[in-house]
C-alpha atoms as a PDB file:
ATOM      1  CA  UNK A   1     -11.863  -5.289  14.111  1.00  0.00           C
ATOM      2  CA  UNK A   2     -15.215  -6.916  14.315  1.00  0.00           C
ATOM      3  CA  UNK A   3     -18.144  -5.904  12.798  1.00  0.00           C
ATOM      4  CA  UNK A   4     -19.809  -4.907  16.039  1.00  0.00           C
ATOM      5  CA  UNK A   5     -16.506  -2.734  17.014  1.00  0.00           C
ATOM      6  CA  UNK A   6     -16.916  -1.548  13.608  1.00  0.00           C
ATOM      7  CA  UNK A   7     -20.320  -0.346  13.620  1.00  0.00           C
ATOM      8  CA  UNK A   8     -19.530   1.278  17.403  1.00  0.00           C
ATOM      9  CA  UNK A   9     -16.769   3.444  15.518  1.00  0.00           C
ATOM     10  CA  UNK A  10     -19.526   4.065  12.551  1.00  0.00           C
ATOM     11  CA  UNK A  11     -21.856   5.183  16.084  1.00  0.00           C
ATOM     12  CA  UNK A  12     -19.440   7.667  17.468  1.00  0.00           C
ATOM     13  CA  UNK A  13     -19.149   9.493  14.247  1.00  0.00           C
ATOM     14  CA  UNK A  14     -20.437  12.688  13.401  1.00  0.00           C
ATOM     15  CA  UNK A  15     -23.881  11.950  11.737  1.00  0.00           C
ATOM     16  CA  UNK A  16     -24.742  12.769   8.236  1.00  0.00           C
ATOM     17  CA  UNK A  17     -20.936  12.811   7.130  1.00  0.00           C
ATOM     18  CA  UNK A  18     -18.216  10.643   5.177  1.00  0.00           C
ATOM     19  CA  UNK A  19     -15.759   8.240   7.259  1.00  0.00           C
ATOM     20  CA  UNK A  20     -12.440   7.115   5.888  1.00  0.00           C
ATOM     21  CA  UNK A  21     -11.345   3.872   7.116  1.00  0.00           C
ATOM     22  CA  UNK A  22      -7.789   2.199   7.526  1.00  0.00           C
ATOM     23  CA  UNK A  23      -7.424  -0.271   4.233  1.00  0.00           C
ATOM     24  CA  UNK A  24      -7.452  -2.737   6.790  1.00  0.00           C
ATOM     25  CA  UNK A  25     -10.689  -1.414   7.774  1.00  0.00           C
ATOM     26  CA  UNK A  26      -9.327  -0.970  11.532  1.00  0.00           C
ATOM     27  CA  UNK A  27      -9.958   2.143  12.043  1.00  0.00           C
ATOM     28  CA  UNK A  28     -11.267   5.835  11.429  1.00  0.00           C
ATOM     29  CA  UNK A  29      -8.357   7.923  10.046  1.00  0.00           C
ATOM     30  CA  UNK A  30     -10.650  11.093   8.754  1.00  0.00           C
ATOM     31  CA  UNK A  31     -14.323  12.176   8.971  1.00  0.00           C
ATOM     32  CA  UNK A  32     -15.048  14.807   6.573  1.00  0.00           C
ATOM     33  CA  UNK A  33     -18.296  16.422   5.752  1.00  0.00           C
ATOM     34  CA  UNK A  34     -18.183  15.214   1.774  1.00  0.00           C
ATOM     35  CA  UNK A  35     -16.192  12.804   0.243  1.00  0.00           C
ATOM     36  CA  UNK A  36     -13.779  14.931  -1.201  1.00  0.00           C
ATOM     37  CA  UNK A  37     -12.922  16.512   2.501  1.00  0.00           C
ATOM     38  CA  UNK A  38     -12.248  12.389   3.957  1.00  0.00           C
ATOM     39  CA  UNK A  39     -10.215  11.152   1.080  1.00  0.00           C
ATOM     40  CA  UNK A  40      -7.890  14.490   1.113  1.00  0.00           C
ATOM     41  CA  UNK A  41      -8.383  14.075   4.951  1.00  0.00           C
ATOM     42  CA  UNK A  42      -7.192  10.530   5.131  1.00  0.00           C
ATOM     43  CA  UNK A  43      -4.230  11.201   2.516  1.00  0.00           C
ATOM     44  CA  UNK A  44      -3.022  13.661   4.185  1.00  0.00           C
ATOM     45  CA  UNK A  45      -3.342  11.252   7.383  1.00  0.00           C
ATOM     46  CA  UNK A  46      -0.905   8.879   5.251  1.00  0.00           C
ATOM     47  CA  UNK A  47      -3.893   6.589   4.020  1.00  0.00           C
ATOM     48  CA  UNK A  48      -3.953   6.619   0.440  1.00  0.00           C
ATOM     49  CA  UNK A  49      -6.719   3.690   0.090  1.00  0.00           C
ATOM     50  CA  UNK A  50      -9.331   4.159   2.155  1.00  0.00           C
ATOM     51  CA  UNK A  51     -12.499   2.494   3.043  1.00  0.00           C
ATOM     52  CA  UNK A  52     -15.157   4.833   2.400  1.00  0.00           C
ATOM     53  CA  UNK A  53     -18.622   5.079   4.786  1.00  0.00           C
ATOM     54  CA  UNK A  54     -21.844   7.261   4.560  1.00  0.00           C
ATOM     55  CA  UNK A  55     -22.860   7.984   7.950  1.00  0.00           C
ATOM     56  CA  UNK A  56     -26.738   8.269   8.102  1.00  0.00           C
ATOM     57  CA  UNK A  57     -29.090  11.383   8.902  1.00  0.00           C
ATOM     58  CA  UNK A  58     -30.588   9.576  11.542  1.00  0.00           C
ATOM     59  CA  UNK A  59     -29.695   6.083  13.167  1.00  0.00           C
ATOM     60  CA  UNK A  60     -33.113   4.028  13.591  1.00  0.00           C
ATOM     61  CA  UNK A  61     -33.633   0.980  15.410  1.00  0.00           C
ATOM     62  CA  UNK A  62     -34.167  -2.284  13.019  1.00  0.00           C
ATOM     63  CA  UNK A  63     -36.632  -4.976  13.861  1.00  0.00           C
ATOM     64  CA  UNK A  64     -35.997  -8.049  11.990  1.00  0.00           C
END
């Protein structure tokens, strides 16, 4: 997965909320609204190892 497919995944998650990733970082295998919820989420998905994400409040535009 590229970072740009990555970050579209990242997008199309609930805002505001923790995202378990594959240990491959591949894909989203639970969304949970604290970090306790994904990781039981993502066991229970058969991913003990994942790749934890914060989702913002709020995604802003960056000017570089």
């Amino acid at each position: 997965m590229s970072t740009d497919e990555r970050f579209e995944a990242l997008k199309s998650a609930p805002l505001d909320s923790c995202v378990a990733f594959s240990e491959d970082e591949t894909k989203i295998v639970a969304v949970g609204a604290t970090y306790d919820e994904a990781v039981k989420k993502s066991e229970s998905a058969g991913v003990s190892d994942p790749v934890l994400v914060k989702t913002p409040k709020a995604w802003y535009p960056v000017a570089v």
